[in-house]
PDB file of N, CA and C in Angstrom:
ATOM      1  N   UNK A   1     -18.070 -19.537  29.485  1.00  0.00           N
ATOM      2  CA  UNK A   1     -17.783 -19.698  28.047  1.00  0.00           C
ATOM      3  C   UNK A   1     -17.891 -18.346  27.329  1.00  0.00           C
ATOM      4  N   UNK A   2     -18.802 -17.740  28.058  1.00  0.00           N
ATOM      5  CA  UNK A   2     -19.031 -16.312  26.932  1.00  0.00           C
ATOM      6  C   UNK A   2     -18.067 -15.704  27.539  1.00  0.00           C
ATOM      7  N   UNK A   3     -17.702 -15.272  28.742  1.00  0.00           N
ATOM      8  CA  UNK A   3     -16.807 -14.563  29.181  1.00  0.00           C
ATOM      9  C   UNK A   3     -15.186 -14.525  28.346  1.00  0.00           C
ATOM     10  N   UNK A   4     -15.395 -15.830  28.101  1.00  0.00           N
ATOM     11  CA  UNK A   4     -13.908 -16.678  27.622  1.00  0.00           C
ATOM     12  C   UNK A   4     -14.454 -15.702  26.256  1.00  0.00           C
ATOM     13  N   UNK A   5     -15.028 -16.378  25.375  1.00  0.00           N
ATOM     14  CA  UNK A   5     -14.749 -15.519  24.308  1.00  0.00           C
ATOM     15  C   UNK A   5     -14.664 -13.806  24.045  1.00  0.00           C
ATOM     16  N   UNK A   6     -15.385 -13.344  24.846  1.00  0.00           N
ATOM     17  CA  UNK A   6     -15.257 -11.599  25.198  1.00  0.00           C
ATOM     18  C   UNK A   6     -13.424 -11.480  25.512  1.00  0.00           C
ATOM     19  N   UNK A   7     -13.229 -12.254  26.322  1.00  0.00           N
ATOM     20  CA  UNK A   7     -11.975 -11.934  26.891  1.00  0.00           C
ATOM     21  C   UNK A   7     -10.678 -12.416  25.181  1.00  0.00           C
ATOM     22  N   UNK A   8     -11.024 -13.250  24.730  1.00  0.00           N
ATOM     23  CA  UNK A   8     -10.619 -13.359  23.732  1.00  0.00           C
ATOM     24  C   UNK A   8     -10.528 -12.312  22.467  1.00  0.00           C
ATOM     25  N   UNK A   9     -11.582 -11.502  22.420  1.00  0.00           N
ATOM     26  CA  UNK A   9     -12.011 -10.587  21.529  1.00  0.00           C
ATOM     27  C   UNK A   9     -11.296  -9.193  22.438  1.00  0.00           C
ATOM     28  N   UNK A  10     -11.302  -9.567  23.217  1.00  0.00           N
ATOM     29  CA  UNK A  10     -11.016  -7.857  24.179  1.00  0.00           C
ATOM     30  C   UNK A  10      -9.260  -7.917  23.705  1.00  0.00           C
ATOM     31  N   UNK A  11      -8.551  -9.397  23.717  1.00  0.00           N
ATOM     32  CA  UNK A  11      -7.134  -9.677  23.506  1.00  0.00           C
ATOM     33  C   UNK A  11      -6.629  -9.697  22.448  1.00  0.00           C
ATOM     34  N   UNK A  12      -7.851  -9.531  20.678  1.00  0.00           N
ATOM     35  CA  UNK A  12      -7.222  -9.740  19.773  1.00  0.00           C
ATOM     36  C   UNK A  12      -7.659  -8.329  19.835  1.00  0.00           C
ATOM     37  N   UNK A  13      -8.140  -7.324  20.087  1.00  0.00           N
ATOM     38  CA  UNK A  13      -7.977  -5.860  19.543  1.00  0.00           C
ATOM     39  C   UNK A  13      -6.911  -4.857  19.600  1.00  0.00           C
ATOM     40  N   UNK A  14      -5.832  -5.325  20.294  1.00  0.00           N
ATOM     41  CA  UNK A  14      -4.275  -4.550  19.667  1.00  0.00           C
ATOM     42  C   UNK A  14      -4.079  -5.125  18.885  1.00  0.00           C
ATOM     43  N   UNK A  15      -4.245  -6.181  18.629  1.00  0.00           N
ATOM     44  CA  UNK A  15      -3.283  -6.989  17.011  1.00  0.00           C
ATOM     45  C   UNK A  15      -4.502  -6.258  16.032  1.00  0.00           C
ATOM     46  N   UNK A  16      -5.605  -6.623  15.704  1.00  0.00           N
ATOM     47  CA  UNK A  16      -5.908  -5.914  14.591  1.00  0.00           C
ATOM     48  C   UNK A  16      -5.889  -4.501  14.345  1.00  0.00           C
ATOM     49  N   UNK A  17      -5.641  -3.445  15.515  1.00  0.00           N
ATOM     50  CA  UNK A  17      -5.203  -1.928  14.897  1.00  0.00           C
ATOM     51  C   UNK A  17      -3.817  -2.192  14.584  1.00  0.00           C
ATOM     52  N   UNK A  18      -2.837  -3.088  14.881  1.00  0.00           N
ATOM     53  CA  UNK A  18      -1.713  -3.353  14.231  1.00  0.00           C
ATOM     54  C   UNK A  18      -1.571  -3.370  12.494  1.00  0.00           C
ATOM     55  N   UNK A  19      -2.721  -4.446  12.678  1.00  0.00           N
ATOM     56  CA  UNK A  19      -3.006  -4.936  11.338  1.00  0.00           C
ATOM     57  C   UNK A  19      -3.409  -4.122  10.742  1.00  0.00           C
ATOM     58  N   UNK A  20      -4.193  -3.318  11.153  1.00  0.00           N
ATOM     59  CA  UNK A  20      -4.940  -2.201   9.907  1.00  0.00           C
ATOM     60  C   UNK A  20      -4.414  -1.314   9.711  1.00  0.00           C
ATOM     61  N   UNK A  21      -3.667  -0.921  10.945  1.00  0.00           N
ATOM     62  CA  UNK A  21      -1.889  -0.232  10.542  1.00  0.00           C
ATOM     63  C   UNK A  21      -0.887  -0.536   9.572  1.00  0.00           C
ATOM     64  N   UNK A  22      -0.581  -1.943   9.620  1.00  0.00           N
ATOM     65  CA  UNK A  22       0.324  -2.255   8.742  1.00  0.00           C
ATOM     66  C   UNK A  22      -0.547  -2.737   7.303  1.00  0.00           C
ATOM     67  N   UNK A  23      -1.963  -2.572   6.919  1.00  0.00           N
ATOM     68  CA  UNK A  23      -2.158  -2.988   5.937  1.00  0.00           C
ATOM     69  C   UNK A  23      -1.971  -1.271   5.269  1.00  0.00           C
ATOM     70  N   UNK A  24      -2.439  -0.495   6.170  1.00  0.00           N
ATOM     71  CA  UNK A  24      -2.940   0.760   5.555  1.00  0.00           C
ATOM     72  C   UNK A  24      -0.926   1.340   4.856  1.00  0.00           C
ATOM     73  N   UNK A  25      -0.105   0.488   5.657  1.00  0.00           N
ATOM     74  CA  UNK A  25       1.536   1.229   5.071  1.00  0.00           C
ATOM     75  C   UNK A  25       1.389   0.901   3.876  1.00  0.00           C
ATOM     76  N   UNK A  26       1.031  -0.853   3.463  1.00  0.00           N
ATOM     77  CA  UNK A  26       1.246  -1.311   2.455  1.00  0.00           C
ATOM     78  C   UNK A  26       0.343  -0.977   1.528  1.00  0.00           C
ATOM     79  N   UNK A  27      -0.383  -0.078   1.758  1.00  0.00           N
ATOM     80  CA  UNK A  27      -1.358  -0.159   0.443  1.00  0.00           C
ATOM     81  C   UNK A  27      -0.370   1.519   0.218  1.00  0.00           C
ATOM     82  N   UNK A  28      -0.194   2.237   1.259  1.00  0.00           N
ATOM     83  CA  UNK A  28       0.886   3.225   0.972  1.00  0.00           C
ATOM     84  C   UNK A  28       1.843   3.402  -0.201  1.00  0.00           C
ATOM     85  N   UNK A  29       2.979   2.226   0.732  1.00  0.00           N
ATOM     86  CA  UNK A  29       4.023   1.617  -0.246  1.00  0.00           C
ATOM     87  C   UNK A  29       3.261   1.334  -1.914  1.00  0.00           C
ATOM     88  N   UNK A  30       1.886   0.983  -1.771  1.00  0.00           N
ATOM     89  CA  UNK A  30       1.542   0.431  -3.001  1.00  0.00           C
ATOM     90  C   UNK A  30       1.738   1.609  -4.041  1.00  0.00           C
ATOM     91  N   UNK A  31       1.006   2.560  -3.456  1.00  0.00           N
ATOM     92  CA  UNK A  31       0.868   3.525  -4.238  1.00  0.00           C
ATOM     93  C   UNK A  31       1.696   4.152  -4.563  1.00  0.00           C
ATOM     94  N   UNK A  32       2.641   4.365  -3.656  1.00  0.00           N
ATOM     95  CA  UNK A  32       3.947   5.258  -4.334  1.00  0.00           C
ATOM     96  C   UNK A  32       4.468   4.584  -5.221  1.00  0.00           C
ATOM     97  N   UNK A  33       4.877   3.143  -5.024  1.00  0.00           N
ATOM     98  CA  UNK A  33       5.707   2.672  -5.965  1.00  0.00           C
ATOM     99  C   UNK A  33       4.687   2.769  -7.486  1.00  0.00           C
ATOM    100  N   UNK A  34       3.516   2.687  -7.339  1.00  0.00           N
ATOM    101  CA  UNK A  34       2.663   3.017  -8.783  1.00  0.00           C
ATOM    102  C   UNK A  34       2.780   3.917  -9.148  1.00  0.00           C
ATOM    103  N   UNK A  35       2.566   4.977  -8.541  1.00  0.00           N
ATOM    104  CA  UNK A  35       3.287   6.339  -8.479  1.00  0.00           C
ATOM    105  C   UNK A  35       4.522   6.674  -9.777  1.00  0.00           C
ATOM    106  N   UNK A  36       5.621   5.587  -8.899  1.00  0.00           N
ATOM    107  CA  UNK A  36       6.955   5.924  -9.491  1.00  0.00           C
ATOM    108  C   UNK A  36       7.297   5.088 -10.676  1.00  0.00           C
ATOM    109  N   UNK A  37       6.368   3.834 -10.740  1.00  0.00           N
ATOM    110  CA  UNK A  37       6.439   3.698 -12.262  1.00  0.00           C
ATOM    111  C   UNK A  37       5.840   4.775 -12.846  1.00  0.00           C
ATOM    112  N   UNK A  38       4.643   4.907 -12.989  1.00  0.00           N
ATOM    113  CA  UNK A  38       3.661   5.637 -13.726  1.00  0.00           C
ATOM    114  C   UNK A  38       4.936   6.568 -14.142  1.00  0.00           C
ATOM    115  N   UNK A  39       5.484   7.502 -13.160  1.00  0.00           N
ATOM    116  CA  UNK A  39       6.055   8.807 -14.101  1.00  0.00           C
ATOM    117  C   UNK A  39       7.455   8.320 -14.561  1.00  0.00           C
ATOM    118  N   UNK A  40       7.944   7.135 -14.322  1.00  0.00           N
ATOM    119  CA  UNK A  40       9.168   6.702 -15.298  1.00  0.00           C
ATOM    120  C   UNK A  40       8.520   6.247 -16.498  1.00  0.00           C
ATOM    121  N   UNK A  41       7.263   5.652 -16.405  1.00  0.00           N
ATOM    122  CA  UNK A  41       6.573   5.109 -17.922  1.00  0.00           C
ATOM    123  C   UNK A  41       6.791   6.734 -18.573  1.00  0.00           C
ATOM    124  N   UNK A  42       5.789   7.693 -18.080  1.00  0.00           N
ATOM    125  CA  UNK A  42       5.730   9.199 -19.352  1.00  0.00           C
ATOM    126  C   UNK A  42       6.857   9.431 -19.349  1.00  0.00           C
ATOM    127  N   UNK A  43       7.664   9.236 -18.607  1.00  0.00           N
ATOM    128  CA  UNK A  43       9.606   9.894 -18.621  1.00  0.00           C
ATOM    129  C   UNK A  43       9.873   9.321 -20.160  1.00  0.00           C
ATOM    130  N   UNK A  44       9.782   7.808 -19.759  1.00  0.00           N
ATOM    131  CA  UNK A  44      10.273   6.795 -20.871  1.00  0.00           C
ATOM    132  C   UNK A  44       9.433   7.407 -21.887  1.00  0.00           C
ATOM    133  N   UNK A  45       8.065   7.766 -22.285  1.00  0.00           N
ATOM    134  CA  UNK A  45       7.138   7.989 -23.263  1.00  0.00           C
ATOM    135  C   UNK A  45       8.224   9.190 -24.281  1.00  0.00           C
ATOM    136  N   UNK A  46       8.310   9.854 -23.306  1.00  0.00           N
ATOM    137  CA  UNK A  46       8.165  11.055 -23.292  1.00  0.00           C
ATOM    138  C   UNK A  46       9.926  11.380 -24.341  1.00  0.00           C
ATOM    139  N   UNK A  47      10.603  10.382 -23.471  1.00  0.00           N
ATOM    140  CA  UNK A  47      12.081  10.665 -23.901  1.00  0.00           C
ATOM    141  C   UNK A  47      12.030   9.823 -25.437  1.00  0.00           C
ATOM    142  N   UNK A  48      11.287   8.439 -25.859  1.00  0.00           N
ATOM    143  CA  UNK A  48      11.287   8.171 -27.490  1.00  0.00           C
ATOM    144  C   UNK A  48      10.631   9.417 -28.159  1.00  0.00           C
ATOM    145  N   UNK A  49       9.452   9.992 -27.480  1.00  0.00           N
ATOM    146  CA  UNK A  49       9.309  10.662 -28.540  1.00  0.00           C
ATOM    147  C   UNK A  49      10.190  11.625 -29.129  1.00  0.00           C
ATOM    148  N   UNK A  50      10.572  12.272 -28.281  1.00  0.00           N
ATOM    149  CA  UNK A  50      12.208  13.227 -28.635  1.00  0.00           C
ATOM    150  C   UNK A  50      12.661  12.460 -29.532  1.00  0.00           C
ATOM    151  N   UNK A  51      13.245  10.996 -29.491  1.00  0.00           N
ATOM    152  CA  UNK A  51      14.221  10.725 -29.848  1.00  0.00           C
ATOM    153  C   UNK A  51      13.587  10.300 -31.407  1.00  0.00           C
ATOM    154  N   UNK A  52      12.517  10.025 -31.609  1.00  0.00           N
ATOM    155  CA  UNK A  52      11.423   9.909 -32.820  1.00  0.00           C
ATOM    156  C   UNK A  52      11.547  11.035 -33.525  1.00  0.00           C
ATOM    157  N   UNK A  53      11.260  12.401 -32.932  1.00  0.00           N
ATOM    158  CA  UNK A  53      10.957  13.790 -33.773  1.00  0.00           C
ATOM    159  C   UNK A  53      12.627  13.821 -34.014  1.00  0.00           C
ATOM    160  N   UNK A  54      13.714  13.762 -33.371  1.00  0.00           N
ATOM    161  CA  UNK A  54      14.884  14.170 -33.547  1.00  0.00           C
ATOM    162  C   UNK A  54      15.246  13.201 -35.026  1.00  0.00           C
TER     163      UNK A  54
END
């Protein structure tokens, strides 16, 4: 029985460096895309105010 579960645990450890692989892209992806709002928000800020002072 213990063997069984070792052997079980020995079989899920490629899937979770998978997993912590593919969580670590998505928190990636997360950030850039926050990223790329963030500087279209000051773009956007940035371009009323021009269009305010003008």
């Amino acid at each position: 029985m213990a063997v069984a579960q070792e052997v079980k645990l020995f079989n899920r450890w490629p899937f979770d460096e998978v997993e912590i692989r593919f969580n670590a892209l998505r928190l990636l992806f997360a950030i850039s895309v926050i990223r790329i709002l963030v500087f279209a928000f000051d773009f956007g800020c940035s371009a009323v105010v021009v269009m305010l002072n003008c």
